[in-house]
C-alpha atoms as a PDB file:
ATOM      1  CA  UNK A   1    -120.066 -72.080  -9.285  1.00  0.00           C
ATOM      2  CA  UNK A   2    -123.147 -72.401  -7.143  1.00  0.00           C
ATOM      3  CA  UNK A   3    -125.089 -70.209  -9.316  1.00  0.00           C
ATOM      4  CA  UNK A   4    -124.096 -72.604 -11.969  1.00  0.00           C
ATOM      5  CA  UNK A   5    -124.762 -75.826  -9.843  1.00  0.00           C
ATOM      6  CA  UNK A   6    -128.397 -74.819  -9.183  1.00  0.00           C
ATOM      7  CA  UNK A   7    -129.062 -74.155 -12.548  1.00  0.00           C
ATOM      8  CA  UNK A   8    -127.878 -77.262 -14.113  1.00  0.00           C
ATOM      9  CA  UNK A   9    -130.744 -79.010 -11.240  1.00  0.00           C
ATOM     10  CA  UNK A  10    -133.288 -77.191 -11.748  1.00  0.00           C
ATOM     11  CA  UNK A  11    -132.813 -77.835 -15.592  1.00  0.00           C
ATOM     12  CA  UNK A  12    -132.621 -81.937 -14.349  1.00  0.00           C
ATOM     13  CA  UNK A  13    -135.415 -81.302 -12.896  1.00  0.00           C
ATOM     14  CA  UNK A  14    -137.166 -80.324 -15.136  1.00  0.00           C
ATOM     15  CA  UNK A  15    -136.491 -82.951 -17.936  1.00  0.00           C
ATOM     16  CA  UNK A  16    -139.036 -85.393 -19.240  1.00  0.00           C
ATOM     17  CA  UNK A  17    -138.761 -88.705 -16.797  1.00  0.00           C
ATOM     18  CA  UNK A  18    -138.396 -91.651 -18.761  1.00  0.00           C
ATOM     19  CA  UNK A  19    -140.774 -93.856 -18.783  1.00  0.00           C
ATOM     20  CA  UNK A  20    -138.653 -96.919 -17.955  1.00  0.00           C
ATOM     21  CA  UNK A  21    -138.071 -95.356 -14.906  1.00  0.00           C
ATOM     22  CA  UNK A  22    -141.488 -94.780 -14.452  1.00  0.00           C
ATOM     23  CA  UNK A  23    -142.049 -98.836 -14.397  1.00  0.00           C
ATOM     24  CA  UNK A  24    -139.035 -99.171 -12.062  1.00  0.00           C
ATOM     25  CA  UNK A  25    -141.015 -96.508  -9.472  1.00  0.00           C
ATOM     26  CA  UNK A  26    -144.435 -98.188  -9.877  1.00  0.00           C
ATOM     27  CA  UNK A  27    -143.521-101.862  -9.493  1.00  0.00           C
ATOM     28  CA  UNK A  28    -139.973-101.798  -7.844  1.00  0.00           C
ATOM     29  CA  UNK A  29    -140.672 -99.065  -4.628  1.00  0.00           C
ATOM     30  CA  UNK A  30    -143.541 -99.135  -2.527  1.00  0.00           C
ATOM     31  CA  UNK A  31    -143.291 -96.376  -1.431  1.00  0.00           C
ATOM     32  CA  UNK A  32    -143.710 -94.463  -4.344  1.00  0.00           C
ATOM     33  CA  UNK A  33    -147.072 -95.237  -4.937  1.00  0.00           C
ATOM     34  CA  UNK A  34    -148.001 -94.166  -1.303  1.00  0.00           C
ATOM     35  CA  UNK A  35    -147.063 -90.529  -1.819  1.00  0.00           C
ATOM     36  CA  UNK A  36    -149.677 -87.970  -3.096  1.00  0.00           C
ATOM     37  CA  UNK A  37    -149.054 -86.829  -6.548  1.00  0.00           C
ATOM     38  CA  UNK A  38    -147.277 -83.816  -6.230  1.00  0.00           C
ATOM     39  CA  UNK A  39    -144.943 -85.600  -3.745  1.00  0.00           C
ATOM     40  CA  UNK A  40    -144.531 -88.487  -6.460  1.00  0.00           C
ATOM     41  CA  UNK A  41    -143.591 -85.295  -9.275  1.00  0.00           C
ATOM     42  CA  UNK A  42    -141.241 -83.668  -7.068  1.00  0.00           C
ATOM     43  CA  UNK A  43    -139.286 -86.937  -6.370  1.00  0.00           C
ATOM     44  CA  UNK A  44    -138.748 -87.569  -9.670  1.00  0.00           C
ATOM     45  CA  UNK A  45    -137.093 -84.356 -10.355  1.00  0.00           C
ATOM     46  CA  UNK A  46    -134.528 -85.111  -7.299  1.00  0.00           C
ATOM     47  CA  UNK A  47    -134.149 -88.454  -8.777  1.00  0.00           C
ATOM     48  CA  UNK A  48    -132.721 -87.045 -11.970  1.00  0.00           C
ATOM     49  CA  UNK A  49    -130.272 -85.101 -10.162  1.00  0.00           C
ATOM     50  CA  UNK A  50    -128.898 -87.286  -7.898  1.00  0.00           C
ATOM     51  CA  UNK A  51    -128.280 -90.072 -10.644  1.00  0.00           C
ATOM     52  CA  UNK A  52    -126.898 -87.426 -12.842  1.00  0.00           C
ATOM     53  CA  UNK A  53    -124.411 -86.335  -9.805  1.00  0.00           C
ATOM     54  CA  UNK A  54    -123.427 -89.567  -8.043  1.00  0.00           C
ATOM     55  CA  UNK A  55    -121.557 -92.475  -9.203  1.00  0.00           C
ATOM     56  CA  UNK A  56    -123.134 -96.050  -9.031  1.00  0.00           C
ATOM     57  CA  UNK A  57    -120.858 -99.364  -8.833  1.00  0.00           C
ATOM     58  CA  UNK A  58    -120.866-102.776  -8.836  1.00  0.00           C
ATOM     59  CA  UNK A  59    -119.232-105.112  -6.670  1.00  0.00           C
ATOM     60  CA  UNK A  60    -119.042-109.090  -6.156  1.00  0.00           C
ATOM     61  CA  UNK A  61    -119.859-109.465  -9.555  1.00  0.00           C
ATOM     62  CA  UNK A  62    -123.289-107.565  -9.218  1.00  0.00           C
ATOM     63  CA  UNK A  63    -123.780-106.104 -12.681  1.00  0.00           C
ATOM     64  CA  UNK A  64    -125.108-102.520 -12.440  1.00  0.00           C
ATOM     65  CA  UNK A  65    -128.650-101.671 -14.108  1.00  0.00           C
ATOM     66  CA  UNK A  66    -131.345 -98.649 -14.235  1.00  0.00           C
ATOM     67  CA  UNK A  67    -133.543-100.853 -11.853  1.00  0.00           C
ATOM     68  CA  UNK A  68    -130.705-100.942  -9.179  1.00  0.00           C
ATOM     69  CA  UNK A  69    -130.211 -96.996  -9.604  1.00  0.00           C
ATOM     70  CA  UNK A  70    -133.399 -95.983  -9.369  1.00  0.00           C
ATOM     71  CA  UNK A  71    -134.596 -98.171  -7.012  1.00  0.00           C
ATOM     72  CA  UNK A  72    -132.226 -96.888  -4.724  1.00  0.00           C
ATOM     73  CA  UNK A  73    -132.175 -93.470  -6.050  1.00  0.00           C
ATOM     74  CA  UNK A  74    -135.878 -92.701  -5.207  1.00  0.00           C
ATOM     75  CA  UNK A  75    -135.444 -93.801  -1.679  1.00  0.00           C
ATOM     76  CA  UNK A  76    -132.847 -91.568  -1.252  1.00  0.00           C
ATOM     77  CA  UNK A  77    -134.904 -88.390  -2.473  1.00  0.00           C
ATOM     78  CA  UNK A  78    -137.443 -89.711  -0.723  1.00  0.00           C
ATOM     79  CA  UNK A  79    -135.658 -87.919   2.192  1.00  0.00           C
ATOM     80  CA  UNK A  80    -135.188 -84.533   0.758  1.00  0.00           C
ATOM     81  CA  UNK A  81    -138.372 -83.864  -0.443  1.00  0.00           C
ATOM     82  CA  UNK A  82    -140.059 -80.284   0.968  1.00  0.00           C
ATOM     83  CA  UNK A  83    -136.536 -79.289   1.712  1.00  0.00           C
ATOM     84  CA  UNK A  84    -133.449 -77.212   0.597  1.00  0.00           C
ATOM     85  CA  UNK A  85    -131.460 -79.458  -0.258  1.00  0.00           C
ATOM     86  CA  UNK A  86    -127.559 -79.902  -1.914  1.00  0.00           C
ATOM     87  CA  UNK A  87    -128.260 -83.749  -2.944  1.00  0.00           C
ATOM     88  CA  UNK A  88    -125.633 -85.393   0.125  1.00  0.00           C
ATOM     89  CA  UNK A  89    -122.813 -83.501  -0.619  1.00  0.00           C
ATOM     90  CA  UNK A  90    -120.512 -85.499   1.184  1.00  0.00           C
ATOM     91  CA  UNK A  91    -121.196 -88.111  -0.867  1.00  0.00           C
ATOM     92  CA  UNK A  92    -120.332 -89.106  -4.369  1.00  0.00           C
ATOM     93  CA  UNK A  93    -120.374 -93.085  -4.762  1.00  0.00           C
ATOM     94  CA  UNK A  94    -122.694 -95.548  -4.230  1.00  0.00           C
ATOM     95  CA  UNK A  95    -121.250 -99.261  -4.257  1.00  0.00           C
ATOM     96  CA  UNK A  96    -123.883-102.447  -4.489  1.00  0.00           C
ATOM     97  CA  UNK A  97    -122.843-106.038  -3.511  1.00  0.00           C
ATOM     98  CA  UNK A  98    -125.435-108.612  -4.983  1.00  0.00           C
ATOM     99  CA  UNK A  99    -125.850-109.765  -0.901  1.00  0.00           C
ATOM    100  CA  UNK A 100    -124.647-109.393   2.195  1.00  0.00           C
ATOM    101  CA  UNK A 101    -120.953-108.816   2.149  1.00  0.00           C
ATOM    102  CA  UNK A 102    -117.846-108.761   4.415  1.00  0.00           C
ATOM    103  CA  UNK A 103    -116.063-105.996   5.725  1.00  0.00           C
ATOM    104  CA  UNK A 104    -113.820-105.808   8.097  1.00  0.00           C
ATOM    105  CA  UNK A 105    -114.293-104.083  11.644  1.00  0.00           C
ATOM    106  CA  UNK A 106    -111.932-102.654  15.178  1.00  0.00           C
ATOM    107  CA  UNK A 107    -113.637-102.380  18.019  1.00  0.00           C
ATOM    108  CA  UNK A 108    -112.248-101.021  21.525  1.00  0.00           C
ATOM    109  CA  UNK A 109    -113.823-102.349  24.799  1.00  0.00           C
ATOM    110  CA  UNK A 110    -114.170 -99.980  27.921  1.00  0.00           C
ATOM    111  CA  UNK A 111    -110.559-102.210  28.805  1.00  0.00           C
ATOM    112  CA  UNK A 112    -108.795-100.539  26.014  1.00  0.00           C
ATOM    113  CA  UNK A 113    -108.812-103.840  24.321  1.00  0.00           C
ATOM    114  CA  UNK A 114    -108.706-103.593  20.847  1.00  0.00           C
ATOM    115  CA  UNK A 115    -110.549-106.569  18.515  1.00  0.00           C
ATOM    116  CA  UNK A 116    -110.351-106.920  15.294  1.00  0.00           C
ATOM    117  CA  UNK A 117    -111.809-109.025  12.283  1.00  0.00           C
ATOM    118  CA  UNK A 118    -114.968-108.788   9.664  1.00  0.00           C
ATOM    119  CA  UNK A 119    -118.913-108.595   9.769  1.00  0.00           C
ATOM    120  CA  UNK A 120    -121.329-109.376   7.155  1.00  0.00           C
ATOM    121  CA  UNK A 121    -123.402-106.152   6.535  1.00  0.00           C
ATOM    122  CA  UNK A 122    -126.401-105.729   4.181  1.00  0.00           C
ATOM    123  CA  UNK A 123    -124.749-101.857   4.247  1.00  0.00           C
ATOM    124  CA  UNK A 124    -122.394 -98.973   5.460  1.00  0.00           C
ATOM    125  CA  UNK A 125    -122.674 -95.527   5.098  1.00  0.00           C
ATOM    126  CA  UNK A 126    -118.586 -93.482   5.104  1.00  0.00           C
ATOM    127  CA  UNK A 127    -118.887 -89.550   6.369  1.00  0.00           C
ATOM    128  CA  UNK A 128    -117.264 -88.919   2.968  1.00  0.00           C
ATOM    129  CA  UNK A 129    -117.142 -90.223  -0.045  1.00  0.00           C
ATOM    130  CA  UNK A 130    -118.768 -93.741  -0.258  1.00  0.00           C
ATOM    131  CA  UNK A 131    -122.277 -95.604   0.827  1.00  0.00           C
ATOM    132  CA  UNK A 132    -122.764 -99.333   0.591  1.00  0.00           C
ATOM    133  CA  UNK A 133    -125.612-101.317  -0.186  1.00  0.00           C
ATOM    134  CA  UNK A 134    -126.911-104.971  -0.516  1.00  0.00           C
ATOM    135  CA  UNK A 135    -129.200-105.361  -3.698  1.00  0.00           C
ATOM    136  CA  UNK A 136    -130.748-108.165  -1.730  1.00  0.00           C
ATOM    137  CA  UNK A 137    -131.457-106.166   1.420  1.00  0.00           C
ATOM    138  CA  UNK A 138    -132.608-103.144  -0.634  1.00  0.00           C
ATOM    139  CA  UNK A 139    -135.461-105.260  -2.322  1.00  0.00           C
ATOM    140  CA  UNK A 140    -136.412-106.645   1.621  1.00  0.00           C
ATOM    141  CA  UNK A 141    -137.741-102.932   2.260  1.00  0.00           C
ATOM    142  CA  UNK A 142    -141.191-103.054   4.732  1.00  0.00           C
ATOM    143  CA  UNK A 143    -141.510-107.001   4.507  1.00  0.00           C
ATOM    144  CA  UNK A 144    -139.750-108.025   8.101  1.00  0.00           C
ATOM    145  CA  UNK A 145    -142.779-108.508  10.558  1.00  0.00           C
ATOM    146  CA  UNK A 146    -142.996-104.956  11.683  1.00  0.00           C
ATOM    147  CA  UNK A 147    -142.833-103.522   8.452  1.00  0.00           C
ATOM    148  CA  UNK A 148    -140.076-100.882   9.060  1.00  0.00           C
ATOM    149  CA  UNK A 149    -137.095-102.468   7.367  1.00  0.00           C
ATOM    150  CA  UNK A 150    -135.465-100.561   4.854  1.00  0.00           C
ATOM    151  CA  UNK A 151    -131.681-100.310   4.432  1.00  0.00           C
ATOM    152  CA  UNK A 152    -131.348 -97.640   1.727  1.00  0.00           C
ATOM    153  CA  UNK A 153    -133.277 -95.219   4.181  1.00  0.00           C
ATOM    154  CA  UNK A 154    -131.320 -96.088   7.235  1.00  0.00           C
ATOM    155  CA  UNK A 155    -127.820 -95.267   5.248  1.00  0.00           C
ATOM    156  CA  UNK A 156    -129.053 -92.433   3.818  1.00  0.00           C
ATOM    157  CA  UNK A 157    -130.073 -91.527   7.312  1.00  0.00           C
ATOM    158  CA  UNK A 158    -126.569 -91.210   8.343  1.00  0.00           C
ATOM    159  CA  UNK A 159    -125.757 -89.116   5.453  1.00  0.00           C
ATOM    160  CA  UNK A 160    -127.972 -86.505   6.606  1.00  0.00           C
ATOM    161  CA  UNK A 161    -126.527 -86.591   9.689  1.00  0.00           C
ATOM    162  CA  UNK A 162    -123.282 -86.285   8.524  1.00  0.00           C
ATOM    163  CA  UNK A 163    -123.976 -83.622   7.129  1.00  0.00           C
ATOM    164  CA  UNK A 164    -122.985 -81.249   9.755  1.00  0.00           C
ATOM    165  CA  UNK A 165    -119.331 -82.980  10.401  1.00  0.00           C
ATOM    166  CA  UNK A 166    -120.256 -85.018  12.912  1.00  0.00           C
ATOM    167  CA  UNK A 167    -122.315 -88.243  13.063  1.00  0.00           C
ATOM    168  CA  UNK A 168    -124.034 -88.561  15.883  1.00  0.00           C
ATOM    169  CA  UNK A 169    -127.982 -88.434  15.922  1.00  0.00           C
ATOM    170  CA  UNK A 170    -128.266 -84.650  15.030  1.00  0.00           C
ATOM    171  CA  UNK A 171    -128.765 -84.086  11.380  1.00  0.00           C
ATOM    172  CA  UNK A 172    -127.468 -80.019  10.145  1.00  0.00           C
ATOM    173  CA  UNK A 173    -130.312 -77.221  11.178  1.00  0.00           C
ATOM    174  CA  UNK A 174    -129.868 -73.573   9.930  1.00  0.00           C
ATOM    175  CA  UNK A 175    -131.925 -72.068  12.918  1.00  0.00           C
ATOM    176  CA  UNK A 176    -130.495 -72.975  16.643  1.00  0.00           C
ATOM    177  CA  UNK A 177    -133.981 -73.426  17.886  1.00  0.00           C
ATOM    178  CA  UNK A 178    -134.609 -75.928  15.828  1.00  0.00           C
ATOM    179  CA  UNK A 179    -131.557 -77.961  17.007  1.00  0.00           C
ATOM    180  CA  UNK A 180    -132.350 -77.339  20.312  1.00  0.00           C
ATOM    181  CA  UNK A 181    -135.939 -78.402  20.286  1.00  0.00           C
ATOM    182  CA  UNK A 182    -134.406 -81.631  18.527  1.00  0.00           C
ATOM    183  CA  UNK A 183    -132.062 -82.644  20.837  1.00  0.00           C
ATOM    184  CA  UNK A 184    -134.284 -82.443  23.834  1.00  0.00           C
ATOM    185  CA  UNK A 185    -136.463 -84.787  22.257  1.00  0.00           C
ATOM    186  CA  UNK A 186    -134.084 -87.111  20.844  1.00  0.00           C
ATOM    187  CA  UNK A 187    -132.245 -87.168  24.108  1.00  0.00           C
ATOM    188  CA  UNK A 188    -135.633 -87.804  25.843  1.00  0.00           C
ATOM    189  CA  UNK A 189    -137.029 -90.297  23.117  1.00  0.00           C
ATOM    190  CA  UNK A 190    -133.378 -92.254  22.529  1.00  0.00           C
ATOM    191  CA  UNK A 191    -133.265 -93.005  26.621  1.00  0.00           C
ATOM    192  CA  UNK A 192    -136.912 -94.294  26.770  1.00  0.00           C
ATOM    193  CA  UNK A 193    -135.444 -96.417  23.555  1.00  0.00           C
ATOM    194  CA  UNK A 194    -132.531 -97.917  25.290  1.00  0.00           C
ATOM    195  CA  UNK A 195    -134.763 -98.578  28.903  1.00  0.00           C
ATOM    196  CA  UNK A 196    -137.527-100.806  26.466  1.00  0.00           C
ATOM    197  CA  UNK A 197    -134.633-102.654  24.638  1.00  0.00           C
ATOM    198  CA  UNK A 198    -132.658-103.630  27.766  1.00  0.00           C
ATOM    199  CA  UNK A 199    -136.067-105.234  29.114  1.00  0.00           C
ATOM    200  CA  UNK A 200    -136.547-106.291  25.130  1.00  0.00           C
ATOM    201  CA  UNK A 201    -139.437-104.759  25.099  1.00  0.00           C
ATOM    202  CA  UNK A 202    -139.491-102.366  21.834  1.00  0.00           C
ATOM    203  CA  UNK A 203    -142.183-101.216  19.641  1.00  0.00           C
ATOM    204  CA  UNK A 204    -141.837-100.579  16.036  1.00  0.00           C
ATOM    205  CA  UNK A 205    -138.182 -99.221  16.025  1.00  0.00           C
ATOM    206  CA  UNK A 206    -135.589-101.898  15.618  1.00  0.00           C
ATOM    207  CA  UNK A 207    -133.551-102.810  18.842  1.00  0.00           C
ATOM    208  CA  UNK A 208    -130.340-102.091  17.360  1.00  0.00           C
ATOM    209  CA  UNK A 209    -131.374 -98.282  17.812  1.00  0.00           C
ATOM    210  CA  UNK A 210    -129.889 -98.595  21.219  1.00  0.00           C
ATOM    211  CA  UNK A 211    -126.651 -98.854  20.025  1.00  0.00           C
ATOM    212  CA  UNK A 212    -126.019 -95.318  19.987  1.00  0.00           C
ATOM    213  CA  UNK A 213    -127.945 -91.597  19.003  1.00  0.00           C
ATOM    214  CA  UNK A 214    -126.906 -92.034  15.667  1.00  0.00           C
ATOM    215  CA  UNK A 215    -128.278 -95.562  15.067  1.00  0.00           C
ATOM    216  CA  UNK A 216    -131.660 -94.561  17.041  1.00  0.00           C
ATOM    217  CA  UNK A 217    -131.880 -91.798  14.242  1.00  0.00           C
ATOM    218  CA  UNK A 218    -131.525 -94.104  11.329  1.00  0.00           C
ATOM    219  CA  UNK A 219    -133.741 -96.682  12.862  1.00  0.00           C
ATOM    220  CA  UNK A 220    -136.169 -94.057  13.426  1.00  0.00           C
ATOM    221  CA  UNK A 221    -136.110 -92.905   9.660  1.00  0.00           C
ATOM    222  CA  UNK A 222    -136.571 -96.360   8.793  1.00  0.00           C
ATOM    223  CA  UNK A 223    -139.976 -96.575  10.907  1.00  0.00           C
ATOM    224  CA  UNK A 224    -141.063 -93.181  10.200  1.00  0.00           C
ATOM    225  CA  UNK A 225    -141.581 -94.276   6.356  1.00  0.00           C
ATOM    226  CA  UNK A 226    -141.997 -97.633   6.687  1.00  0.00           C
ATOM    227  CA  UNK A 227    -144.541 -97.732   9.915  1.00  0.00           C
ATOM    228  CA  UNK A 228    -145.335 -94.293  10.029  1.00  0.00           C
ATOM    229  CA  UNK A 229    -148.514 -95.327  12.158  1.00  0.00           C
ATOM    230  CA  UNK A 230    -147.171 -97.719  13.898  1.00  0.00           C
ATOM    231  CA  UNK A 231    -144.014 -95.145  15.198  1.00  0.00           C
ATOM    232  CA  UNK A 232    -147.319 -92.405  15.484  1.00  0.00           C
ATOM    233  CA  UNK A 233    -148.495 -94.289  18.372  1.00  0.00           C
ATOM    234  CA  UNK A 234    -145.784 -95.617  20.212  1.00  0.00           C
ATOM    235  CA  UNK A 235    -143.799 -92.653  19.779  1.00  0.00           C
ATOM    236  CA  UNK A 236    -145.340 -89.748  19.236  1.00  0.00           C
ATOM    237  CA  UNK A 237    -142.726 -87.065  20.406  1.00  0.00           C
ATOM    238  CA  UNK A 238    -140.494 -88.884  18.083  1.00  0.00           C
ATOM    239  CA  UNK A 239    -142.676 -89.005  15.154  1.00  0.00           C
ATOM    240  CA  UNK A 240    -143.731 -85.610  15.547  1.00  0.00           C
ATOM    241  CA  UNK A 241    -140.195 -84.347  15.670  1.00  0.00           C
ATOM    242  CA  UNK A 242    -138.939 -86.615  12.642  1.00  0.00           C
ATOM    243  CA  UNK A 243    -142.142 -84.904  10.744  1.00  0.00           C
ATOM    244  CA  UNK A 244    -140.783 -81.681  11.341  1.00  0.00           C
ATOM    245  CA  UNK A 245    -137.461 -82.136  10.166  1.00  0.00           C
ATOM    246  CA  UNK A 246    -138.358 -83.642   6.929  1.00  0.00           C
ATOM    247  CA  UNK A 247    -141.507 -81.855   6.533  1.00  0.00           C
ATOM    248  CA  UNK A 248    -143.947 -84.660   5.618  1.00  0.00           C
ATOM    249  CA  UNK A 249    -147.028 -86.489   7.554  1.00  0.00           C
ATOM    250  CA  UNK A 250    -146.749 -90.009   6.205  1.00  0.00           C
ATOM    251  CA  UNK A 251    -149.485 -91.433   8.417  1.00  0.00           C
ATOM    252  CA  UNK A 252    -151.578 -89.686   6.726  1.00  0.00           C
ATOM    253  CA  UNK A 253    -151.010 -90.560   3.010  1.00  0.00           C
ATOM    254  CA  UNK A 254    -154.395 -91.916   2.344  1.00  0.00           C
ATOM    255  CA  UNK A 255    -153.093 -95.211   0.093  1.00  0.00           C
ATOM    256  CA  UNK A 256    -151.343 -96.445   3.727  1.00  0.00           C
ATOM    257  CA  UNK A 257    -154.866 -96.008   5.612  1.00  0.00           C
ATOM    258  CA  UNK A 258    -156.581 -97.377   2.846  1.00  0.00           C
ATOM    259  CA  UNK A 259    -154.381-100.117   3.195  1.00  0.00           C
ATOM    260  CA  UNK A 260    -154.977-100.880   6.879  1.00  0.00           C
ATOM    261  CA  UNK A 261    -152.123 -98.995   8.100  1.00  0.00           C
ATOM    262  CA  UNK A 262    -149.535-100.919   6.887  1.00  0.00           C
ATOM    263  CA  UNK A 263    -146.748 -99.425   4.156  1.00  0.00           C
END
């Protein structure tokens, strides 16, 4: 079955990208035009397989289109690029709302007090099964006054760190080492975080990081592609560490110094 599984990809892969899709990448996802060309060939191959493999809906009367898929699509192969990768495995739906939507929520205070009632959310990402987007919130990537908004990134974020059965800042890592070197640095970088939000002074990485390690990841993620510079100098444990796990330098993709710094 796996044997099968990988050859069906690499045959995705390997197709002929249509050229509709093309026009979605180049005027739809900034991004995308940022990455050096062999980056930019490479996510188009993961972008084939991942709409081929996972089911897109819509919901609140949001009618579903090729723009909405690959929009989305290519920011969430933006994160596997460089990497072995099984596409999210955990996941195999992705459901759109036209805006911000309501869900409903249960919280537990330090009391034992349990509240209950519903949030509006421009997204939500389930350990199994389901992610949730807002169409509006997915076309607001980079333009918030810091640059480092982008919702599709931050849920796919959680994905990865789901990954490993647990969601809770530390994504799956084959070699020990690895983790270990990540977790001291996380630890070290997520309790700086929380010190510079509780004074409100943060830089870059959105204050709602300090919620908990596996927020301050997804925040992170956000920043690293969105402000890569920006998170470079403020944090550069962090970025450096983020850079290693998914093997790219953003920074220093010339089209963001070109453009003053600013992706």
């Amino acid at each position: 079955m796996l044997l099968i599984t990988a050859s069906r990809r690499k045959r995705l892969r390997r197709q002929p990208f249509p050229p509709d899709w093309e026009r979605i990448l180049d005027h739809g996802v900034p991004l995308y035009d940022l990455l050096p060309a062999a980056d930019r060939e490479e996510l188009k191959g993961h972008i084939q397989v991942f709409l081929a493999e996972k089911q897109f809906e819509g919901a609140g009367g949001l009618a579903m289109t090729d723009r909405i898929r690959v929009t989305i699509a290519a920011q969430a192969c933006l994160l596997l690029l460089h990497r072995e990768t099984d596409y999210y495995p955990g996941l195999s739906s992705i459901v759109v709302y036209p805006d911000e939507y309501l869900a409903p929520f249960e919280e537990m205070d330090e009391a034992g007090v349990v509240t209950t009632g519903t949030d509006r959310r421009s997204g939500e990402s389930w350990e199994q099964g389901t992610l949730v987007l807002s169409w509006q919130d997915v076309q607001m990537a980079g333009v918030d006054g810091e640059g480092a908004y982008n919702v599709v990134l931050h849920e796919f974020a959680h994905q990865l760190d789901a990954e490993d059965g647990i969601t809770d800042g530390t994504p799956f890592f084959p070699r020990r080492a690895a983790e270990k070197h990540w977790l001291r640095t996380l630890e070290a970088a997520y309790g700086r975080f929380k010190e510079e939000a509780g004074r409100g002074r943060t830089h870059v990485l959105d204050p709602y990081g300090a919620e908990s390690p596996a927020e301050f990841f997804a925040v992170a993620t956000e920043a690293f592609f969105e402000n890569p510079r920006g998170l470079k100098e403020h944090h550069l444990d962090l970025y450096e560490e983020l850079g290693r796990y998914y093997r790219q330098d953003p920074a220093s993709w010339p089209a963001i110094i070109s453009n003053g710094g600013e992706s």
